[in-house]
PDB file of N, CA and C in Angstrom:
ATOM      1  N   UNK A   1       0.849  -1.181   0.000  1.00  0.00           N
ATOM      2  CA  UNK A   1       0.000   0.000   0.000  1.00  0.00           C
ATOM      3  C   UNK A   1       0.891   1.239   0.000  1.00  0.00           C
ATOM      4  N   UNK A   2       0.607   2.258   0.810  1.00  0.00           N
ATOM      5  CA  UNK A   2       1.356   3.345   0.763  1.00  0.00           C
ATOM      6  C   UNK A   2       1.764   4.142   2.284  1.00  0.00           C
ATOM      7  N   UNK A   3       2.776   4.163   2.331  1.00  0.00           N
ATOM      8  CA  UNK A   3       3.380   4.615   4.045  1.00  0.00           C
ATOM      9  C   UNK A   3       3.276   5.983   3.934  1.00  0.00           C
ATOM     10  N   UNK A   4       3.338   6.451   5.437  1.00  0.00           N
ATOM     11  CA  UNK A   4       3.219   8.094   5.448  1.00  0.00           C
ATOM     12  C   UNK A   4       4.220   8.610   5.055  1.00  0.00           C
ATOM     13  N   UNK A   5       5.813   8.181   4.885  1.00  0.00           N
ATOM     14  CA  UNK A   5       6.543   9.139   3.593  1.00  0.00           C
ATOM     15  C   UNK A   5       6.412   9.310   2.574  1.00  0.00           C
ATOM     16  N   UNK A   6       5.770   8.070   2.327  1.00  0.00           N
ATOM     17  CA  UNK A   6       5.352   8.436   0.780  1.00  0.00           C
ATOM     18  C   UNK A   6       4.676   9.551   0.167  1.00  0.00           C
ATOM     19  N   UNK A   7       3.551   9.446   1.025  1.00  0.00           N
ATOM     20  CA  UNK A   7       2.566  10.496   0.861  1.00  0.00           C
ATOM     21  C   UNK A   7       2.758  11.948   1.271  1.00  0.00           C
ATOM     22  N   UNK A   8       3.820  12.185   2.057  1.00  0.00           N
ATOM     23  CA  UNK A   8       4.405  13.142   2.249  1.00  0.00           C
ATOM     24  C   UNK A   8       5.043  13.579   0.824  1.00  0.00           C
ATOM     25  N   UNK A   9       5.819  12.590   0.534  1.00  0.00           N
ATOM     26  CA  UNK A   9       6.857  12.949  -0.967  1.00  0.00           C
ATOM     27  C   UNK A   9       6.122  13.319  -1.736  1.00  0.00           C
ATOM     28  N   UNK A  10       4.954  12.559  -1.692  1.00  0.00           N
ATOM     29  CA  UNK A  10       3.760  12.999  -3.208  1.00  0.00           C
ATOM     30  C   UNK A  10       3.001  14.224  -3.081  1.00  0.00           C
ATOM     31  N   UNK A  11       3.417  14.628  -1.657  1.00  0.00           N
ATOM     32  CA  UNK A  11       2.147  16.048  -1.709  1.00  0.00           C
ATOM     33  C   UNK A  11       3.427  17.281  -1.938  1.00  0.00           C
ATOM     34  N   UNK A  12       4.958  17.092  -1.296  1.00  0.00           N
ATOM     35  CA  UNK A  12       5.986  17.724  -1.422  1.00  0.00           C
ATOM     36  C   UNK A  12       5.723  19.449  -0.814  1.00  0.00           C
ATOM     37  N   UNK A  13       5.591  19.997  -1.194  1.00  0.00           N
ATOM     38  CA  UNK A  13       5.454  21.296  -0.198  1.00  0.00           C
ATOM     39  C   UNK A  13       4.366  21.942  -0.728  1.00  0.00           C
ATOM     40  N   UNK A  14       3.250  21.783  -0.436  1.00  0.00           N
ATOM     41  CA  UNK A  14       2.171  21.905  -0.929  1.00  0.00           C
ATOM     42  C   UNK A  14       0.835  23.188  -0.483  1.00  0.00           C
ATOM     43  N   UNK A  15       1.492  23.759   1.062  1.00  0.00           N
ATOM     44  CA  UNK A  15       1.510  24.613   1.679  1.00  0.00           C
ATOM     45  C   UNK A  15       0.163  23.917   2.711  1.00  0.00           C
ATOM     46  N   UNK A  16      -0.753  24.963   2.856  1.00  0.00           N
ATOM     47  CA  UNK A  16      -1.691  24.186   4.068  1.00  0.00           C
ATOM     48  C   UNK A  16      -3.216  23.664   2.786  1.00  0.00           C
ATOM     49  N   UNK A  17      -3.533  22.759   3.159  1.00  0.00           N
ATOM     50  CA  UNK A  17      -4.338  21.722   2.076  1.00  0.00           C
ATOM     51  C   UNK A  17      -5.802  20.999   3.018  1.00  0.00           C
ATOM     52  N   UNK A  18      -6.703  21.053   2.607  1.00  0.00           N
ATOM     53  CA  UNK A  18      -8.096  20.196   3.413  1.00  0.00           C
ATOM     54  C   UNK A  18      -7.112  18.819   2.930  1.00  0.00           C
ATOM     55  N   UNK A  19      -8.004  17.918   3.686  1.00  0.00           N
ATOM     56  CA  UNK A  19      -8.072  16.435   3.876  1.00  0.00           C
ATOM     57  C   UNK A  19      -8.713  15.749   2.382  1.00  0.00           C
ATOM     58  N   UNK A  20      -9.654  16.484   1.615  1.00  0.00           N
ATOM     59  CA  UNK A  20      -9.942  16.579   0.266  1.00  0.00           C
ATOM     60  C   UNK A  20      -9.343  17.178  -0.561  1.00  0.00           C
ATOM     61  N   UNK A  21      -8.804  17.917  -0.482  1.00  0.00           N
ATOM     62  CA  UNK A  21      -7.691  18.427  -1.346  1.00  0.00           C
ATOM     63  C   UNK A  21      -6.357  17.563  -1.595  1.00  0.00           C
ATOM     64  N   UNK A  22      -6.331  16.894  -0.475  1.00  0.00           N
ATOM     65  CA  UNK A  22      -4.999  15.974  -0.349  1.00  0.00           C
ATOM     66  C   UNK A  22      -5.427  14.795  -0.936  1.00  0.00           C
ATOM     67  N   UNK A  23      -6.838  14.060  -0.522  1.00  0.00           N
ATOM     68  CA  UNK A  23      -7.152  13.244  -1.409  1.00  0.00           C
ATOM     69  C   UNK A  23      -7.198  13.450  -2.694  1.00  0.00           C
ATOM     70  N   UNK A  24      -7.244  14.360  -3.491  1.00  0.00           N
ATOM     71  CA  UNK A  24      -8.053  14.926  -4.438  1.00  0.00           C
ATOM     72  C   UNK A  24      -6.718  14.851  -5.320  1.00  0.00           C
ATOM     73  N   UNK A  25      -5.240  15.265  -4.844  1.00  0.00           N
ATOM     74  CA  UNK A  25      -4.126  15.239  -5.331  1.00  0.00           C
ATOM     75  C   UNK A  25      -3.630  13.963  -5.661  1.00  0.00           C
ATOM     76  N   UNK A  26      -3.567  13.260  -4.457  1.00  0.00           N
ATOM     77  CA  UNK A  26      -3.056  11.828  -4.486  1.00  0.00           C
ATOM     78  C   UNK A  26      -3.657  11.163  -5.237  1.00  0.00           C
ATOM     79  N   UNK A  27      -5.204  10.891  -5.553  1.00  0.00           N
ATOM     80  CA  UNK A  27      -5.850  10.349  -6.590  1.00  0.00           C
ATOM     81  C   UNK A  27      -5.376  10.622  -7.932  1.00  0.00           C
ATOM     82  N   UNK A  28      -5.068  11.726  -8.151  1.00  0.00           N
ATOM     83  CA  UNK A  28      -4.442  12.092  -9.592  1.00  0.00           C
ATOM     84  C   UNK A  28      -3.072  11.307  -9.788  1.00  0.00           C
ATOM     85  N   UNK A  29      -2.004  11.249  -8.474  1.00  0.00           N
ATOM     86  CA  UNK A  29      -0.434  10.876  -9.015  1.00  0.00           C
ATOM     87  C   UNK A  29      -0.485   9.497  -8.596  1.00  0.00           C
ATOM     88  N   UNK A  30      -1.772   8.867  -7.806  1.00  0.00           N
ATOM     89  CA  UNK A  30      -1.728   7.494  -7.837  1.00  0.00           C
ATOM     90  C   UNK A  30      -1.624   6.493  -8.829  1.00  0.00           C
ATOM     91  N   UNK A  31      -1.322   5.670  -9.326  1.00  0.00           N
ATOM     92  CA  UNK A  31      -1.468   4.572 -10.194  1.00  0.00           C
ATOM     93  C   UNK A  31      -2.928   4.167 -10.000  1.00  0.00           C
ATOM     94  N   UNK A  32      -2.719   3.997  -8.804  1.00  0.00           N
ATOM     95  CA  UNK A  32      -4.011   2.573  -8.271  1.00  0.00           C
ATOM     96  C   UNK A  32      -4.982   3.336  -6.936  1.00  0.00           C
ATOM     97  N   UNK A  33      -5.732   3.361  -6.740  1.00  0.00           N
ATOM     98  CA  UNK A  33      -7.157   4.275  -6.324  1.00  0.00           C
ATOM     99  C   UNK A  33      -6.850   3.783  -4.679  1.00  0.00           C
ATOM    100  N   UNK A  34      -6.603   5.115  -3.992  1.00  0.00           N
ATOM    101  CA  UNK A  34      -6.158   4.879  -2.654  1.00  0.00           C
ATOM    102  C   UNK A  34      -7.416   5.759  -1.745  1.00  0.00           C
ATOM    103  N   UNK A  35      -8.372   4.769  -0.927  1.00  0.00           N
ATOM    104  CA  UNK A  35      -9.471   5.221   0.189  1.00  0.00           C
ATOM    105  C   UNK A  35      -8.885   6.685   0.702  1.00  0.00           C
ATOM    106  N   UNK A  36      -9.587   7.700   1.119  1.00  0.00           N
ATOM    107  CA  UNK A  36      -9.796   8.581   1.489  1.00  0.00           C
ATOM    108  C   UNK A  36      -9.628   8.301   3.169  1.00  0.00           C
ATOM    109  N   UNK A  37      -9.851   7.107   3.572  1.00  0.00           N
ATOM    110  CA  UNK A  37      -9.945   6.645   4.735  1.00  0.00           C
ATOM    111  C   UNK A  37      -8.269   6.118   5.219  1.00  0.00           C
ATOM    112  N   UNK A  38      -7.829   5.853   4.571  1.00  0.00           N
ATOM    113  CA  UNK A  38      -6.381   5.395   4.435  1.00  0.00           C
ATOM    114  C   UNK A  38      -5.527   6.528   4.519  1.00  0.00           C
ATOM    115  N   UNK A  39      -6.289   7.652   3.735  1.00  0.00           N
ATOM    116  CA  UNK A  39      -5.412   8.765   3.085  1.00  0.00           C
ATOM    117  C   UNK A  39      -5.219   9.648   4.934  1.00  0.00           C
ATOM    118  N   UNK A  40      -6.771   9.386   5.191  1.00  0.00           N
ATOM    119  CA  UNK A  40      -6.709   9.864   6.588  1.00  0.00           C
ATOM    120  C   UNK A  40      -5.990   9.398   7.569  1.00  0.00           C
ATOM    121  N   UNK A  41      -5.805   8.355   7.637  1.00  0.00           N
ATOM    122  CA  UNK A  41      -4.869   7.911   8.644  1.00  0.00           C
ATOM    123  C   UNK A  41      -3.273   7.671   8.284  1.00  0.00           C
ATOM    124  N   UNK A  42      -2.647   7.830   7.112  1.00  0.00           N
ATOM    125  CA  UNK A  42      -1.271   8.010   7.135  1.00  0.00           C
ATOM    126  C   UNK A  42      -1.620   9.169   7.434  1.00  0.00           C
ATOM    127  N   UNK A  43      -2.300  10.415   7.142  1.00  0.00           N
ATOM    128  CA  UNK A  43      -2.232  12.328   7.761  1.00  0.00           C
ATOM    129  C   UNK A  43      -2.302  12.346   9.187  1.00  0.00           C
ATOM    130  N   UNK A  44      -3.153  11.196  10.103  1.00  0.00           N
ATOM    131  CA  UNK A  44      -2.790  11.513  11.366  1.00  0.00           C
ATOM    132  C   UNK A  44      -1.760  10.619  11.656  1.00  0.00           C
ATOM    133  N   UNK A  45      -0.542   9.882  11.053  1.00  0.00           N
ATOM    134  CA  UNK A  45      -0.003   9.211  11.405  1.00  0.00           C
ATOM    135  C   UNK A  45       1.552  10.332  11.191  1.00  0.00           C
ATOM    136  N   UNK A  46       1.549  11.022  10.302  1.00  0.00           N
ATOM    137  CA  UNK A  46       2.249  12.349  10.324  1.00  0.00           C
ATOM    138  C   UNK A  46       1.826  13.572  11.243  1.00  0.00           C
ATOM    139  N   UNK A  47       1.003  13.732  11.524  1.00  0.00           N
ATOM    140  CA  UNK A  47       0.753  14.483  12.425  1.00  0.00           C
ATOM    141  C   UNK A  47       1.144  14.373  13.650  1.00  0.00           C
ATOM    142  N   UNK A  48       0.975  12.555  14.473  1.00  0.00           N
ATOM    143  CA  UNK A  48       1.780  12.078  15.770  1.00  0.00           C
ATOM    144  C   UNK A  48       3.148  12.143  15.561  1.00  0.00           C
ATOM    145  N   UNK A  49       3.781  11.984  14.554  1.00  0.00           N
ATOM    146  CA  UNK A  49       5.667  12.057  14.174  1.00  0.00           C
ATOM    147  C   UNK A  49       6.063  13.850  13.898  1.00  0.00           C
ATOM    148  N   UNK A  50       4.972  14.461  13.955  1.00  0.00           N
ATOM    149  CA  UNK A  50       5.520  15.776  14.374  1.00  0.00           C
ATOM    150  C   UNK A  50       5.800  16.444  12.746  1.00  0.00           C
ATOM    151  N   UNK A  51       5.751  15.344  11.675  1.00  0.00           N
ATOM    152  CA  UNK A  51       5.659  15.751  10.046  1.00  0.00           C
ATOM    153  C   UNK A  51       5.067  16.895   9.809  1.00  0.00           C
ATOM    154  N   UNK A  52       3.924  17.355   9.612  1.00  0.00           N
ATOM    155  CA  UNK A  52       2.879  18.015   9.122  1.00  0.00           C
ATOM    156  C   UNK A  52       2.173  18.227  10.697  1.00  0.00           C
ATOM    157  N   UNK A  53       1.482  19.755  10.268  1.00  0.00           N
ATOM    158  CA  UNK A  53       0.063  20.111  11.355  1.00  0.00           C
ATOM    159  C   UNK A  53      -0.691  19.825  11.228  1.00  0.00           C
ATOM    160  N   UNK A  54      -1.603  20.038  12.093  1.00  0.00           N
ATOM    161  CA  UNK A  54      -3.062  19.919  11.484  1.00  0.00           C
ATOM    162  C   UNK A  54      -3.664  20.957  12.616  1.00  0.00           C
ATOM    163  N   UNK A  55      -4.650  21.732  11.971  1.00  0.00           N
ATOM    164  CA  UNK A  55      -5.852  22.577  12.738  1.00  0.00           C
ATOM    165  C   UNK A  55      -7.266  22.549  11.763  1.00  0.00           C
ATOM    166  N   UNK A  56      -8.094  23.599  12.627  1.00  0.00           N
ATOM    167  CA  UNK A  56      -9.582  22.969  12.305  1.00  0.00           C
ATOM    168  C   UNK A  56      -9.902  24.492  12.100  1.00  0.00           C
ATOM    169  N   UNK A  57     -10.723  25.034  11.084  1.00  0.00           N
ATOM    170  CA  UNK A  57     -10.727  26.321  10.635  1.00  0.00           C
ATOM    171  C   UNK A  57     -12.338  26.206  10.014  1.00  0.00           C
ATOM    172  N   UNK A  58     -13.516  26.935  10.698  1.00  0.00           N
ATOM    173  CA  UNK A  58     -14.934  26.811  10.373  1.00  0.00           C
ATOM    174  C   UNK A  58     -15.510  25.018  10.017  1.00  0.00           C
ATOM    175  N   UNK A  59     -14.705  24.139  10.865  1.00  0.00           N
ATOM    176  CA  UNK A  59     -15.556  23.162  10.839  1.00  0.00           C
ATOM    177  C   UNK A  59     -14.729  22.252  10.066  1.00  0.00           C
ATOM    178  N   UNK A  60     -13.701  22.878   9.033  1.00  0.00           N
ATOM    179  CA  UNK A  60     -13.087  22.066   8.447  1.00  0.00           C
ATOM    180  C   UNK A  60     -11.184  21.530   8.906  1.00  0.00           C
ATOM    181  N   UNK A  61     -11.050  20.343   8.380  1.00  0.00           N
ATOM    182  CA  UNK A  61      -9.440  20.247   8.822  1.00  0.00           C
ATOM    183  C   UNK A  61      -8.790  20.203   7.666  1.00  0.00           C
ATOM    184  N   UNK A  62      -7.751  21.096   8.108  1.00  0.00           N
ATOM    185  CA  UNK A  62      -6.399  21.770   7.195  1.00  0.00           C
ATOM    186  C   UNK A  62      -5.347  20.788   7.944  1.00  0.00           C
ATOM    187  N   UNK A  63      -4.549  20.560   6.791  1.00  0.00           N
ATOM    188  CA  UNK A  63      -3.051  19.761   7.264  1.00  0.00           C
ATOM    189  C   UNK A  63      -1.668  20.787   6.565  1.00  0.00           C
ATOM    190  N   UNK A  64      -0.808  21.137   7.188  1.00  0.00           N
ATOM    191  CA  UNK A  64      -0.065  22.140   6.760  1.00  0.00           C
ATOM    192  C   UNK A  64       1.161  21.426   6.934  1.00  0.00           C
ATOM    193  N   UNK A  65       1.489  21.531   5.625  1.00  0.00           N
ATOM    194  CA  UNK A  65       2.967  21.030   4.998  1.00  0.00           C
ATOM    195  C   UNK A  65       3.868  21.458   4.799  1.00  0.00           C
TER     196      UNK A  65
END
């Protein structure tokens, strides 16, 4: 499947991005069709390693790269 560096490498400096936006990217440079649900949990799995932020802005979550 795909580890949280990876997905780090594939978003590369991308500045601050929704959780759909990030899906929305990765779907494009994927080969092969990666869950939104997956996508979510390598982002909080960078978020506990101190990788990327994350905050919550009118309801929605931003991950900042």
């Amino acid at each position: 499947m795909m580890d949280p560096n990876a997905l780090l490498g594939m978003l590369g400096d991308a500045g601050k991005l929704s959780s759909k936006q990030i899906s929305d990217m990765v779907s494009k440079k994927s080969p092969i069709p990666i869950p939104s649900s997956v996508i979510d949990g390598l982002l909080s799995t960078l978020v506990q390693q101190g990788k990327i932020k994350k905050t919550e802005e009118n309801g929605e979550i931003f991950y900042h790269l």
